[in-house]
C-alpha atoms as a PDB file:
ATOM      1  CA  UNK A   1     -16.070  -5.439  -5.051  1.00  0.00           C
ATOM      2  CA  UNK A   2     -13.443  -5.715  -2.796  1.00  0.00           C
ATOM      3  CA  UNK A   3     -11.716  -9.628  -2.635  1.00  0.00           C
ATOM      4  CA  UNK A   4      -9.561 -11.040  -0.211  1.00  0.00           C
ATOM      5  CA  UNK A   5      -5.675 -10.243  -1.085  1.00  0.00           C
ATOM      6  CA  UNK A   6      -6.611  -6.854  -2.013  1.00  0.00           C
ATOM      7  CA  UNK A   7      -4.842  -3.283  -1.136  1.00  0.00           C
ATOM      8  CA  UNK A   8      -6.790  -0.722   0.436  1.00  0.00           C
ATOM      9  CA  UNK A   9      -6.107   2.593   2.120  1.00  0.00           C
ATOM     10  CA  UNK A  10      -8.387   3.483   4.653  1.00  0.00           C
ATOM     11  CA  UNK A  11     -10.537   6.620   4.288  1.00  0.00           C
ATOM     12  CA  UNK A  12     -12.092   6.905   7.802  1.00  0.00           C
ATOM     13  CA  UNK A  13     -11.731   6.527  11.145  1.00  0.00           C
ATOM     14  CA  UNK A  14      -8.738   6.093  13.644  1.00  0.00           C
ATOM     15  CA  UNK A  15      -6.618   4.522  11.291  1.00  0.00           C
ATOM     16  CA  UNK A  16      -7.404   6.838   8.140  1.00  0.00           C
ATOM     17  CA  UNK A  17      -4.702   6.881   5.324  1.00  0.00           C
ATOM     18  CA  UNK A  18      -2.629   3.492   6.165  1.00  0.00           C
ATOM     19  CA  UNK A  19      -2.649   1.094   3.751  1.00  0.00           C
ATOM     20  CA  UNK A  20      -3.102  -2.981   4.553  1.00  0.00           C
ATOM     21  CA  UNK A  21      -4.067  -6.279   2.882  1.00  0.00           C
ATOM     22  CA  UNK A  22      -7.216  -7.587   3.241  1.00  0.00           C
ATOM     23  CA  UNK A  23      -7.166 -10.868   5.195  1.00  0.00           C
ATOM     24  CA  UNK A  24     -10.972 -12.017   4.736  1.00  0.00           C
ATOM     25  CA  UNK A  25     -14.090 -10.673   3.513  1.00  0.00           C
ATOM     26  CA  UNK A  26     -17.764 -10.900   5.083  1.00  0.00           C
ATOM     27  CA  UNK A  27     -20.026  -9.915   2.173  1.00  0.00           C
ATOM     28  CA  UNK A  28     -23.585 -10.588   4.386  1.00  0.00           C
ATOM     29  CA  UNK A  29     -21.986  -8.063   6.988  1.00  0.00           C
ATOM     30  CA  UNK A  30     -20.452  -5.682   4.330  1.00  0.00           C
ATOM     31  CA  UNK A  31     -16.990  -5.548   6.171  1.00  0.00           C
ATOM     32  CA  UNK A  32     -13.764  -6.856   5.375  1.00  0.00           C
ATOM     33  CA  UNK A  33     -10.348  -7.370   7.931  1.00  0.00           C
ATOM     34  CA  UNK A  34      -7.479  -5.765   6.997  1.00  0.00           C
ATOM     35  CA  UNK A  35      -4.092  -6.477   8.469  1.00  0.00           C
ATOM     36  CA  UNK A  36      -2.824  -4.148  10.649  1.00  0.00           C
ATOM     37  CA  UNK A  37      -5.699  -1.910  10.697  1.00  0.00           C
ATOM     38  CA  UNK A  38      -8.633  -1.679  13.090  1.00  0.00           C
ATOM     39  CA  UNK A  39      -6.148  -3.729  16.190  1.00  0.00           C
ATOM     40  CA  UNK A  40      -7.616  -4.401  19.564  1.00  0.00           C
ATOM     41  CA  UNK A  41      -5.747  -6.174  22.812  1.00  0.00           C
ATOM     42  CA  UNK A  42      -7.443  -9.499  23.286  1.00  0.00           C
ATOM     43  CA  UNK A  43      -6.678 -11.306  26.586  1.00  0.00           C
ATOM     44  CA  UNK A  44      -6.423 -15.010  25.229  1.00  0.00           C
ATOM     45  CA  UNK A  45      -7.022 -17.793  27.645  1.00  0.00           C
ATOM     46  CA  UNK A  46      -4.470 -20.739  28.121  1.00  0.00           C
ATOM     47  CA  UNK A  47      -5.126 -23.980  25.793  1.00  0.00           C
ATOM     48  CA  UNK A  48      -2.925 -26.261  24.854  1.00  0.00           C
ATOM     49  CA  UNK A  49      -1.765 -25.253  22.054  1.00  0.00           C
ATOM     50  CA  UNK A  50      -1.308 -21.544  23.338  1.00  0.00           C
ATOM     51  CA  UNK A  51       0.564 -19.955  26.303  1.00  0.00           C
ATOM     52  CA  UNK A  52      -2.301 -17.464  26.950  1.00  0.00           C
ATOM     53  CA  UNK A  53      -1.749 -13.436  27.060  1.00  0.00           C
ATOM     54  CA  UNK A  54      -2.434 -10.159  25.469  1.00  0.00           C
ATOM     55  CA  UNK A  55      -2.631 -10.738  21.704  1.00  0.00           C
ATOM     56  CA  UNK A  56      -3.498  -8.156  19.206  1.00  0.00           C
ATOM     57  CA  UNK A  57      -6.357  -9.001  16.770  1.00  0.00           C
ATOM     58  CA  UNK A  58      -7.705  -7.340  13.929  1.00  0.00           C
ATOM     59  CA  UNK A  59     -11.114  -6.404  14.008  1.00  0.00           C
ATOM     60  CA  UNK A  60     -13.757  -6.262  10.780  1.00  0.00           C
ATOM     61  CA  UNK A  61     -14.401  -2.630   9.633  1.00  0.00           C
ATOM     62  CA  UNK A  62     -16.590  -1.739   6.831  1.00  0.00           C
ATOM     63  CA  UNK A  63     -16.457  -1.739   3.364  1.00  0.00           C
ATOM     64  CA  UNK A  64     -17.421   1.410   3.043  1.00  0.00           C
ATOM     65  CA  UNK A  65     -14.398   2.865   4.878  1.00  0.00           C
ATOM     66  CA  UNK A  66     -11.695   1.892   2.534  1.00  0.00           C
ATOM     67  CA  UNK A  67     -10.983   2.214  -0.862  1.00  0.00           C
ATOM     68  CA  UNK A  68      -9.195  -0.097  -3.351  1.00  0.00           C
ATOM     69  CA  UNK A  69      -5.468   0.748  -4.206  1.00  0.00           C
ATOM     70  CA  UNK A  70      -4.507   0.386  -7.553  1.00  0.00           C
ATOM     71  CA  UNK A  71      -1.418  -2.083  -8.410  1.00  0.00           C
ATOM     72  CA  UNK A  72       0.109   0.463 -11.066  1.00  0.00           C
ATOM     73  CA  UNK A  73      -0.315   3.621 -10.047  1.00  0.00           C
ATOM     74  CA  UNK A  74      -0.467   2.922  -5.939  1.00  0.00           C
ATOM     75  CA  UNK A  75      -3.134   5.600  -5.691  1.00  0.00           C
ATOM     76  CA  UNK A  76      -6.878   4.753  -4.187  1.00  0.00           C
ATOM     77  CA  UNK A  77      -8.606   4.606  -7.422  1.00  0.00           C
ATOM     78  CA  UNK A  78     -12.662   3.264  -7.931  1.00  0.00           C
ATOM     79  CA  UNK A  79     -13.168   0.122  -9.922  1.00  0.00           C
ATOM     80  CA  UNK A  80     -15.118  -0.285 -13.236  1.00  0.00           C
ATOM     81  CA  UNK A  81     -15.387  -3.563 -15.213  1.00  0.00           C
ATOM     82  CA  UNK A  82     -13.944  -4.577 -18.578  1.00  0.00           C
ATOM     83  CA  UNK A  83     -14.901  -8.069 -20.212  1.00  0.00           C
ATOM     84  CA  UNK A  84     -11.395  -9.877 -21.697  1.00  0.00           C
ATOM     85  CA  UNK A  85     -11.223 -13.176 -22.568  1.00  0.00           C
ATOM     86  CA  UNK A  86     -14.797 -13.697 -21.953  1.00  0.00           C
ATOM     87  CA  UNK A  87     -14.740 -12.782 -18.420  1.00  0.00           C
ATOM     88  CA  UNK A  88     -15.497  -9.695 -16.434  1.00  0.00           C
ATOM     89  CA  UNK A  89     -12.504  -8.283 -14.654  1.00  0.00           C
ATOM     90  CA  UNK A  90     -12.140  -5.011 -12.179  1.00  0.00           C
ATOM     91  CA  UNK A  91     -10.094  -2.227 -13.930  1.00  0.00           C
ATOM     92  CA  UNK A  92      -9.044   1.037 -12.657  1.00  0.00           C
ATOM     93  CA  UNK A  93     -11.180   3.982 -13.423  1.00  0.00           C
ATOM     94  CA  UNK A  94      -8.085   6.218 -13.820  1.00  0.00           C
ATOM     95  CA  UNK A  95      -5.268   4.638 -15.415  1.00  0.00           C
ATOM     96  CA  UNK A  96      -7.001   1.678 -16.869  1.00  0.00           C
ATOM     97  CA  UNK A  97      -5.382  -1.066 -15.456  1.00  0.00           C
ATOM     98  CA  UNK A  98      -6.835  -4.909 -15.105  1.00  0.00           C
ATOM     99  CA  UNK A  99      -6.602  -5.614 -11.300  1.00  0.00           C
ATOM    100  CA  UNK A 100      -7.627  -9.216 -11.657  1.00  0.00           C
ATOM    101  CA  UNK A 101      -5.154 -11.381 -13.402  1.00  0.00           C
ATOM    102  CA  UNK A 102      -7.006 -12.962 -16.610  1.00  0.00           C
END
């Protein structure tokens, strides 16, 4: 499970291989919004708190298409879980990290 704050690497598509932070998850969907990955020009209307103009804006992609990076070893790693402290935290299947601070 992928949570918002996370790094992931994208593993298809036309951004394939950058890496971004994920702004916000939408679990019902199954896609997440990374920053700086998946961009579209949005013409924004005048309001009174904005000018107006072109603005870029990151659009959802799925979950499916990215991978989690691990903190330690900065590679794109899949996650098991590990119960410490009495709670269940993600770990990485290959160096056996914690990713979730306990």
């Amino acid at each position: 499970m992928i949570k918002k704050g996370d790094t992931v690497i994208v593993l298809a598509g036309k951004d394939k291989g950058k890496k971004g932070k994920v702004i916000r998850v939408i679990p019902d969907k199954g896609k997440l919004v990374v920053e700086g990955i998946n961009v579209a020009k949005k013409h924004q209307r005048p309001t009174r708190n904005f000018p107006g103009g072109i603005v870029d804006k990151a659009l959802p992609l799925f979950v499916s298409k990215v991978m989690l990076v691990c903190p330690r070893c900065s590679r794109p790693a899949r996650m098991g879980s590990k119960r410490v402290q009495d709670r269940n935290v993600r770990v990485c299947r290959k160096c056996d990290e914690i990713i979730d601070k306990v």
